[in-house]
Protein backbone atom coordinates (compact mmCIF):
# COMPACT_ATOMS: atom_id res chain seq x y z
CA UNK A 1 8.04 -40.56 57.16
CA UNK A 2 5.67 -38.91 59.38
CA UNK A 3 2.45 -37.40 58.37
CA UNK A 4 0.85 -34.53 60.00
CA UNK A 5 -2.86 -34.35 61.27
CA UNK A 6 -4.28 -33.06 58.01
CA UNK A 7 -2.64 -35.99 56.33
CA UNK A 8 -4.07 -38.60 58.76
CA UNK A 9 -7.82 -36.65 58.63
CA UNK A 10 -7.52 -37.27 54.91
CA UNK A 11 -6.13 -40.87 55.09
CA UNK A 12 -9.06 -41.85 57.55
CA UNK A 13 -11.76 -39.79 54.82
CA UNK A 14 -10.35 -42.11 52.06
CA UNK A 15 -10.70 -44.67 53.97
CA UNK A 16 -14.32 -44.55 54.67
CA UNK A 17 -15.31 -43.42 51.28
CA UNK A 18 -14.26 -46.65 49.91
CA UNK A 19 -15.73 -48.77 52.88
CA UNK A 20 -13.26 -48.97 54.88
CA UNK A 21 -10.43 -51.95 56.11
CA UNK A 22 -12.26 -55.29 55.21
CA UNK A 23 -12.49 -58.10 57.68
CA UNK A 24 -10.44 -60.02 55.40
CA UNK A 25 -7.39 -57.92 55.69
CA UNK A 26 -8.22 -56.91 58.90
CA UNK A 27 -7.73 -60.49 59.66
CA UNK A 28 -4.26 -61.01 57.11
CA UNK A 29 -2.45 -58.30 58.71
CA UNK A 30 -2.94 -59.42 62.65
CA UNK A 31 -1.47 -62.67 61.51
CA UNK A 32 0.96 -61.33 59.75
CA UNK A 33 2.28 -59.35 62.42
CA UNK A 34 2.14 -62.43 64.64
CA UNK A 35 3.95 -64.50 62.19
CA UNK A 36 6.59 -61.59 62.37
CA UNK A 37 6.91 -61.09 66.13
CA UNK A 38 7.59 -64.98 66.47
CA UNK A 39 10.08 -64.86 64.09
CA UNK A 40 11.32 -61.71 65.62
CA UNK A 41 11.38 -63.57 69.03
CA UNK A 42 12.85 -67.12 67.51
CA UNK A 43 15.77 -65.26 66.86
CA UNK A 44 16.73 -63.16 69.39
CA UNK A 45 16.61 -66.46 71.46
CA UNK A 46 18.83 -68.40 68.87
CA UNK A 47 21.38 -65.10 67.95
CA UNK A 48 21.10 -67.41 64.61
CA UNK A 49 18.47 -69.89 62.92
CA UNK A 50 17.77 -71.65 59.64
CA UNK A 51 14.68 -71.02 58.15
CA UNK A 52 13.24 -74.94 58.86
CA UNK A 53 14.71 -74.60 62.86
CA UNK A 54 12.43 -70.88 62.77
CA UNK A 55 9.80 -72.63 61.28
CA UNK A 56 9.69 -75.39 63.62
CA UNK A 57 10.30 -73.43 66.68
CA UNK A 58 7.13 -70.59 65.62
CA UNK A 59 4.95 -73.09 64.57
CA UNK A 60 4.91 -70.85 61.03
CA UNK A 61 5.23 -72.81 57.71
CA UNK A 62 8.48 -72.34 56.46
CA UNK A 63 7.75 -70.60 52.99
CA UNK A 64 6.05 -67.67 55.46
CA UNK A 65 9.22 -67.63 57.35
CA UNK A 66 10.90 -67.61 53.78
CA UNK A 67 9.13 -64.25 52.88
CA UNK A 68 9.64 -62.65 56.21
CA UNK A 69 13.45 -63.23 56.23
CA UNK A 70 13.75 -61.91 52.65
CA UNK A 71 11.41 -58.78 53.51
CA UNK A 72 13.90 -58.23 57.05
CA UNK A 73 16.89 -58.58 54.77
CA UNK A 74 15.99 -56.29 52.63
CA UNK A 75 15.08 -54.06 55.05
CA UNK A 76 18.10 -54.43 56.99
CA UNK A 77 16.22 -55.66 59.83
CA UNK A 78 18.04 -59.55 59.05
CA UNK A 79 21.33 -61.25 58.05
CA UNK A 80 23.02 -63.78 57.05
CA UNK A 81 24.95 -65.08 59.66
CA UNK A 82 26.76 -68.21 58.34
CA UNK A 83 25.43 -72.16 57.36
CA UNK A 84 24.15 -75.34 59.08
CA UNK A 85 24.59 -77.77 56.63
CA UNK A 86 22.74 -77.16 53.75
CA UNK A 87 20.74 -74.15 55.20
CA UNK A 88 22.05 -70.73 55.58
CA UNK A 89 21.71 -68.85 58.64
CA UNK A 90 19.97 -65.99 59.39
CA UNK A 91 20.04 -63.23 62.47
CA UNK A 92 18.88 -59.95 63.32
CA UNK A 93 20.62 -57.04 62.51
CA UNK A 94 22.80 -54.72 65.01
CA UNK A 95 19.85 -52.26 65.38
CA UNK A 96 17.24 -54.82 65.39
CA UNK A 97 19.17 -56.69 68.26
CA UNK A 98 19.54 -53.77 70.19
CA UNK A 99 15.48 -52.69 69.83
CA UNK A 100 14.25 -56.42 70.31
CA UNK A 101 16.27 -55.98 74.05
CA UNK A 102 14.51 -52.60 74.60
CA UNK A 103 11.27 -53.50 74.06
């Protein structure tokens, strides 16, 4: 959903009435978002990964790789694409494939 100007004017003015972003979250959300783009780019080198190979290949534990797979599958962005051994597989999804190449 896109907002318009007056929307962002009055996001940013909420913002700053309550003190702003803290350095705390500041902080969580650039490693989030690096956490995300290493799992992003574990799999479109793999086509297909278990959760300990992603983890071991990012250098992310593998409970954070846990809760970004299940946030990308149910976001479509993620799928199951078959087992290895005990672990199930995951990839990215059609559209996500076809982004992760554009970018």
């Amino acid at each position: 959903m896109a907002f318009g100007k007056k929307h962002k004017e009055a996001l940013k003015k909420l913002r700053e009435s309550r003190g702003g972003v803290s350095p705390e979250l500041k902080a969580y959300m650039a490693e989030f978002k690096s956490e995300r783009n290493r799992i992003l780019a574990a799999l479109k080198e793999a086509g297909a990964a278990t959760v300990p190979a992603i983890a071991a290949k990012t250098g992310v534990e593998a409970s954070r790789v846990l809760l970004h797979i299940t946030v990308m599958r149910k976001y479509g962005q993620a799928v199951e694409a078959g087992v290895d051994g005990d672990y199930p597989q995951y990839a990215l999804a059609a559209e996500e494939k076809k982004e992760a190449t554009e970018a």
